[in-house]
Protein backbone atom coordinates (compact mmCIF):
# COMPACT_ATOMS: atom_id res chain seq x y z
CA UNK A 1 -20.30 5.69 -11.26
CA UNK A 2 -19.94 5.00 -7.32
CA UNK A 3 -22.74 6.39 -4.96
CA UNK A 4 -21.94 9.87 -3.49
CA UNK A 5 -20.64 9.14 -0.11
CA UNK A 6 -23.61 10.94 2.29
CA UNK A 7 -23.05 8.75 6.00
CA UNK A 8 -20.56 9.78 8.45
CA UNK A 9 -18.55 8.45 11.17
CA UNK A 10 -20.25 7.84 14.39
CA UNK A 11 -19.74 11.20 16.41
CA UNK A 12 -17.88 10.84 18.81
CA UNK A 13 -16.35 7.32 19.19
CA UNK A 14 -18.33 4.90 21.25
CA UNK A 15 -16.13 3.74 24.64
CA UNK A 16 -15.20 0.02 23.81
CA UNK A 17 -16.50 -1.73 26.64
CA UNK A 18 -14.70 -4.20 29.60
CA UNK A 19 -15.30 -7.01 27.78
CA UNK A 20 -14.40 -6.33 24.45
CA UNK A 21 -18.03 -5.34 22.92
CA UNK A 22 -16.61 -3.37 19.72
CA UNK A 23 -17.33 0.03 19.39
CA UNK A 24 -13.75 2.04 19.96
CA UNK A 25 -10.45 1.21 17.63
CA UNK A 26 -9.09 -2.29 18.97
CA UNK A 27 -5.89 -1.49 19.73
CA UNK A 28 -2.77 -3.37 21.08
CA UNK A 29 -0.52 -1.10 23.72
CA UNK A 30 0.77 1.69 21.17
CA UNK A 31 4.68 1.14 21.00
CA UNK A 32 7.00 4.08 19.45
CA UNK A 33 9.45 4.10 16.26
CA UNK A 34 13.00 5.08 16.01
CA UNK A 35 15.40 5.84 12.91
CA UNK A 36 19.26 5.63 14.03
CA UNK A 37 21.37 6.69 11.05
CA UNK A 38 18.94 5.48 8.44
CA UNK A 39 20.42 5.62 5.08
CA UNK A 40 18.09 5.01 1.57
CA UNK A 41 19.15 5.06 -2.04
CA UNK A 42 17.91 4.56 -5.27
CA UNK A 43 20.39 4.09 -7.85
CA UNK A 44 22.69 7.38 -7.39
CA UNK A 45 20.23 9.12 -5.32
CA UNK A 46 20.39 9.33 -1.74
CA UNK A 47 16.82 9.81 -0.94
CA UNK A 48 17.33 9.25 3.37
CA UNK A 49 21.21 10.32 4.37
CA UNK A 50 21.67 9.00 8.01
CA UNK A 51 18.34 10.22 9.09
CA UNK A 52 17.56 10.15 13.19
CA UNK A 53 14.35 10.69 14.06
CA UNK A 54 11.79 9.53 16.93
CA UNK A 55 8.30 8.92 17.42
CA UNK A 56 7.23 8.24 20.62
CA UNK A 57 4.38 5.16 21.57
CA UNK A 58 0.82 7.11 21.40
CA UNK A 59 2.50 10.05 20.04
CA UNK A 60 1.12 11.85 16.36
CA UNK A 61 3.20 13.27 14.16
CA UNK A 62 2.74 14.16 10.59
CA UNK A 63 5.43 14.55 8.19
CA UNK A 64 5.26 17.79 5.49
CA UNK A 65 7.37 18.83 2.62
CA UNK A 66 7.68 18.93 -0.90
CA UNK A 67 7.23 15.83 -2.85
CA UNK A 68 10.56 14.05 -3.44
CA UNK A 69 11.81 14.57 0.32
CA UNK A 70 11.77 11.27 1.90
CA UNK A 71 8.43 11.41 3.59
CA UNK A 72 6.63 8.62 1.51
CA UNK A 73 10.04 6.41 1.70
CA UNK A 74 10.07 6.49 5.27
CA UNK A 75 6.76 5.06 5.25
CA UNK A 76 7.59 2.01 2.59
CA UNK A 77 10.48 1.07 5.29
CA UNK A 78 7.96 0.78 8.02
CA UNK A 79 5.96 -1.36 5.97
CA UNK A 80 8.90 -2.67 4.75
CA UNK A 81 8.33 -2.75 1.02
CA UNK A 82 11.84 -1.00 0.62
CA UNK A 83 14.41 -1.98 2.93
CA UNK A 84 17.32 0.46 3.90
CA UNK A 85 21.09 0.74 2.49
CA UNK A 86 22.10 1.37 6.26
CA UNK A 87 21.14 2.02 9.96
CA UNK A 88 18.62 1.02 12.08
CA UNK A 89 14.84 1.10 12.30
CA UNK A 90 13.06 0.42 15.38
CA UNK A 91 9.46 -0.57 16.17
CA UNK A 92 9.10 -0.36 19.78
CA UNK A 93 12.12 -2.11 21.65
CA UNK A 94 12.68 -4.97 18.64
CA UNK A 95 14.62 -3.88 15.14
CA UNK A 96 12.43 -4.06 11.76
CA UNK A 97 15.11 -5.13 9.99
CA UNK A 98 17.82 -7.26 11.97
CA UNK A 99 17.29 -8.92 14.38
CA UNK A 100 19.25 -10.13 17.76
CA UNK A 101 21.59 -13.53 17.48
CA UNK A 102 24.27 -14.62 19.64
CA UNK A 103 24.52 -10.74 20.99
CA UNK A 104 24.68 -9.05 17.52
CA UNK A 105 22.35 -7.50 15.17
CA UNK A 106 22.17 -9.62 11.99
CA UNK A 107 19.64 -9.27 8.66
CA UNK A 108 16.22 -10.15 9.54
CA UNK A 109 14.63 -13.71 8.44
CA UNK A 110 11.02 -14.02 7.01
CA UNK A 111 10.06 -15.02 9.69
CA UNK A 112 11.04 -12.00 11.85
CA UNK A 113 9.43 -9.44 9.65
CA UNK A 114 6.41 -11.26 9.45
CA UNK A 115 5.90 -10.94 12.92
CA UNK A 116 7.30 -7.45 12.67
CA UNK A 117 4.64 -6.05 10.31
CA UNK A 118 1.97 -7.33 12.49
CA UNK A 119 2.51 -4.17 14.65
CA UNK A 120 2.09 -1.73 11.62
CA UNK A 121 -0.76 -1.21 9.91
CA UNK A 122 -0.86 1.51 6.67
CA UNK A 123 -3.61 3.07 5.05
CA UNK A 124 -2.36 4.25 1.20
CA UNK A 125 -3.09 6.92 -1.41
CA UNK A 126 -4.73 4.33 -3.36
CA UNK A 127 -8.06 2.47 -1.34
CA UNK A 128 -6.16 -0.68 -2.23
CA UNK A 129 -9.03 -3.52 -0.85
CA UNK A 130 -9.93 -6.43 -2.60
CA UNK A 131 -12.24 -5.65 -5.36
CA UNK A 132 -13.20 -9.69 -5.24
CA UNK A 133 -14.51 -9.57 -1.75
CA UNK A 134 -16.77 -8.02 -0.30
CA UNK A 135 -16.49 -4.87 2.20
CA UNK A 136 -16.81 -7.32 5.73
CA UNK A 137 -14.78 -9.93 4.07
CA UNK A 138 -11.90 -7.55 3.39
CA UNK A 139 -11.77 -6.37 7.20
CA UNK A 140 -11.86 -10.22 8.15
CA UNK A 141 -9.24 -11.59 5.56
CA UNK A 142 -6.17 -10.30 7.36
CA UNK A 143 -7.17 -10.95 11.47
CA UNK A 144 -8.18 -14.67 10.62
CA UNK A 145 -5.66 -15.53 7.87
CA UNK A 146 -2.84 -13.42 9.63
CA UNK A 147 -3.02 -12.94 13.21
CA UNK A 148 -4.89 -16.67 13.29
CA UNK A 149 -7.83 -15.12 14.74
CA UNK A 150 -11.27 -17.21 14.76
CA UNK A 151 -13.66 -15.85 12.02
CA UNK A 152 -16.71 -15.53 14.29
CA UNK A 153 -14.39 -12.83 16.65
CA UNK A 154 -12.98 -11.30 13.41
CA UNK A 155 -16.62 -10.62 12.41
CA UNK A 156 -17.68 -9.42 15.64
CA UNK A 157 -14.72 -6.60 14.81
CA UNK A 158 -14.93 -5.83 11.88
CA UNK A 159 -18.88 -5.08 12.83
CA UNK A 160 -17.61 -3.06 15.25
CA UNK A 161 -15.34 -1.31 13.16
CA UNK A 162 -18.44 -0.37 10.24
CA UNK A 163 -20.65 1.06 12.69
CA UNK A 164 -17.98 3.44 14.02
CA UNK A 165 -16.93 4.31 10.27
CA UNK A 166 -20.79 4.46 9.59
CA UNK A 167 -20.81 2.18 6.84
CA UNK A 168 -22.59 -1.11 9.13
CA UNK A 169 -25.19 -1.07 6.11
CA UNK A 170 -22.47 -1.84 3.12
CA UNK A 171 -20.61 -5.13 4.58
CA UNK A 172 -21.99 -6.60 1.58
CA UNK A 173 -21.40 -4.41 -0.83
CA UNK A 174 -17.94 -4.38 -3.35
CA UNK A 175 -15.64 -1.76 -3.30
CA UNK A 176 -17.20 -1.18 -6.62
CA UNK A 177 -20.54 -0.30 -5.08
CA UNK A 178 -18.65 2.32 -2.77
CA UNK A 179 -17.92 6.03 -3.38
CA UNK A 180 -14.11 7.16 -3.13
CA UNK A 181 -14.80 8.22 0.42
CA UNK A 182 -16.58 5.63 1.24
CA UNK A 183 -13.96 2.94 0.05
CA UNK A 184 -11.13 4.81 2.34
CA UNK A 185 -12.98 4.67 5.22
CA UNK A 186 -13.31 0.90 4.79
CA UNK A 187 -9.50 1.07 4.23
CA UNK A 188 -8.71 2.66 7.06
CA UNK A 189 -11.08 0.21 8.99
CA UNK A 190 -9.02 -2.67 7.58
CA UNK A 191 -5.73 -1.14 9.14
CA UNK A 192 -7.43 -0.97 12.37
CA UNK A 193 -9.08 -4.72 12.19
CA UNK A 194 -5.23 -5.33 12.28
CA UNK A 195 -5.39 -3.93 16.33
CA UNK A 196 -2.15 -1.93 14.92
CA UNK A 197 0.50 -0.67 17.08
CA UNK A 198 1.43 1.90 14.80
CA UNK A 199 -0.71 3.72 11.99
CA UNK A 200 0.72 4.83 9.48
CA UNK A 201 -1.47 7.18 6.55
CA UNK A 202 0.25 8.23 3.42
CA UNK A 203 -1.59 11.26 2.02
CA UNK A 204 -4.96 9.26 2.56
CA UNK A 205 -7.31 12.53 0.83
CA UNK A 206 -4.95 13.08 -1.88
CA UNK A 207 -7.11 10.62 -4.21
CA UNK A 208 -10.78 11.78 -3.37
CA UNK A 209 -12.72 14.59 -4.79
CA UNK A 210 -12.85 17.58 -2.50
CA UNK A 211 -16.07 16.99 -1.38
CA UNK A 212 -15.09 13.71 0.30
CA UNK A 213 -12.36 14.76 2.02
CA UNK A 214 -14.18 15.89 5.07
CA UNK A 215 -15.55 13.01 6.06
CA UNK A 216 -12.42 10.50 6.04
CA UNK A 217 -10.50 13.47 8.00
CA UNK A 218 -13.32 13.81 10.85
CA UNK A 219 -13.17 10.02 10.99
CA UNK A 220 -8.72 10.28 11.13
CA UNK A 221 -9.70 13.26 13.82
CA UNK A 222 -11.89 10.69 15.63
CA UNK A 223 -9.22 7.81 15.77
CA UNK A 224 -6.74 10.08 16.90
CA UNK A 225 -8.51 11.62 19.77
CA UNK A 226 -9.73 8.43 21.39
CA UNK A 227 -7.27 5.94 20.81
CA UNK A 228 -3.54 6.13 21.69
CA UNK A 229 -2.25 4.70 18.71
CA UNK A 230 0.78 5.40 17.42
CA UNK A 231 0.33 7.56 13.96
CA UNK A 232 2.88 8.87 11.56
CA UNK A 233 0.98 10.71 8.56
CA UNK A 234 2.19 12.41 5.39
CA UNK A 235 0.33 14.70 4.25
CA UNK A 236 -0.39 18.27 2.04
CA UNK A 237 -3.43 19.05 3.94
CA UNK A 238 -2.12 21.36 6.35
CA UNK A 239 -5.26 21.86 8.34
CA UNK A 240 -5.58 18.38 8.84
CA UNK A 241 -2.16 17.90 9.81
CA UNK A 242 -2.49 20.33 12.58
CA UNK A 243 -5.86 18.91 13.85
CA UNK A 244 -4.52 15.44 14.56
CA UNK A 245 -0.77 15.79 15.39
CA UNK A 246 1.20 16.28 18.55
CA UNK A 247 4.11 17.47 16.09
CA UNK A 248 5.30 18.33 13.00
CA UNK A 249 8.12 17.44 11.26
CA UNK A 250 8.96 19.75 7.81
CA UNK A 251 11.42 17.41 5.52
CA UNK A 252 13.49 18.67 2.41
CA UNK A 253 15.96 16.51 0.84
CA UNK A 254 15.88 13.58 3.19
CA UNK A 255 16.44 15.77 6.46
CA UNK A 256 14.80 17.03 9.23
CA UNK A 257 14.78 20.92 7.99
CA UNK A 258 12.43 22.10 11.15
CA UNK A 259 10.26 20.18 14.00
CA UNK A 260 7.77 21.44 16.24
CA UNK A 261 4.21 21.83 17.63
CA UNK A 262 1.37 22.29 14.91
CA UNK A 263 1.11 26.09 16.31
CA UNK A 264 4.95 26.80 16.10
CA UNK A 265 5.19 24.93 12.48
CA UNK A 266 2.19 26.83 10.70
CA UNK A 267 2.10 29.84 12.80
CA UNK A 268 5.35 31.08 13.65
CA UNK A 269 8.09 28.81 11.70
CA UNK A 270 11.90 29.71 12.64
CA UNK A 271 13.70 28.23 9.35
CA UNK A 272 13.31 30.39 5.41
CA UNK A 273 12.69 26.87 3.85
CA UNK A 274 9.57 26.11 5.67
CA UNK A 275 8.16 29.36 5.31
CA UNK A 276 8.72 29.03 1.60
CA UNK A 277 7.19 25.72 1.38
CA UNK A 278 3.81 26.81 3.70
CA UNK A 279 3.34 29.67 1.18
CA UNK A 280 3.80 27.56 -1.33
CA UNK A 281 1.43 25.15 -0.39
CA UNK A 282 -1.61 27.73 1.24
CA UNK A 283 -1.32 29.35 -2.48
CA UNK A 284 -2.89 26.38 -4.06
């Protein structure tokens, strides 16, 4: 049975210093995201129907709504693990999917979405690291394998990155060794070794026991505050969701049903259906 997680993020963030000492999130200049007439289907069902939405670079915005909506699918075309039946998706200025030849957007190459997903990073439900490796050797794997960076500088961040998760004692251990929380934090560290330009965070708490939610949340709280990384969340914790996010978009059925500040969504929300689903959800 994995240790009960009992250390805690480093309170606040540590300023990352002029010449690159670790300590804050290593991020690259945020950039924003844009949906233009996004379509998604799976067999018969039309899970995304020309969905248009924007997030802006440094912006945070969670997405809400009952399972089945859209919210999780919008994330697997970021990340491009599904790819879309029509429209456009944008990562800063440059197209996910197509890409620019001879004047005209055509289907992206390998080679283009490589690049492309070096921008994103995505922490999951699941802690998904490499149960082979150890915990400093799966926040080094991607920076020196994919970005090509040299494994003495990927070490120096992912150091950098356990101390401000508070975990600079386990960079030996297995995932094995690790409680639940313990192993998301190191997940979420991962996604940052990346220097993302967006963060994406599919219901990251949904898979811990209760008692370990707190901890990965004050460390989301943490990122959010002092970096200006881009971050789209889903999630069903609603207090969370209004902690970190600059807005809040409610989806049913692949739309947008309702958008607005945290305080306007859960306080004082204009449209029946996302009244309906807030009760719903502060029931259980």
């Amino acid at each position: 049975m994995p240790p009960t997680d009992t250390t805690s993020p480093a309170d606040p963030l540590p300023e990352r210093a002029a010449d690159g000492t670790p300590g804050k999130p290593p991020t690259r200049v945020p950039c924003g995201i844009k949906f233009e007439k996004v379509v998604k289907r799976f067999g018969d069902n039309v899970v995304l129907d020309h969905l248009n939405f924007e997030v802006a670079a440094g912006e945070r915005v969670t997405l809400i709504g009952p399972s089945g909506s859209g919210k999780t699918t919008i994330l697997r075309l970021l990340m491009t693990l599904e790819h879309p039946d029509g429209g456009i998706i944008r990562v800063g200025d440059d197209p996910l999917w197509h890409m620019e030849r001879g004047g005209k957007l055509v289907k992206a190459n390998e080679r283009h979405l490589h690049e492309m997903r070096k921008r994103i990073g995505m922490v999951f439900q699941q802690f998904n690291l490499f149960p082979n490796m150890n915990v400093l050797r799966n926040l080094t794997e991607g920076p020196v394998h994919v970005l090509g960076l040299g494994k003495d500088e990927a070490v120096e961040r992912a150091r950098g990155l356990l101390d401000m998760i508070g975990l600079a004692d386990k960079e030996d251990a297995h995932p094995t060794q690790l409680s639940g929380g313990q192993q998301q934090r190191v997940a979420i560290a991962r996604a940052l070794a990346m220097e993302p330009t967006v963060l994406l965070l599919d219901e990251v708490t949904s898979a811990l026991d209760p008692e370990l939610v707190v901890g990965v949340q004050d460390l989301l709280r943490d990122i959010a505050a002092n970096t200006d990384v881009t971050m789209l969340c889903v999630t069903h914790e609603m207090g969370f969701a209004k902690d970190i996010s600059n807005r809040v978009l409610m989806f049913d059925q692949g739309r947008i049903v309702e958008e607005g500040t945290p305080e306007a969504i859960f306080e004082d929300p204009e449209e029946d259906r996302t009244r309906e689903f807030l009760s719903a959800i502060l029931a259980t």
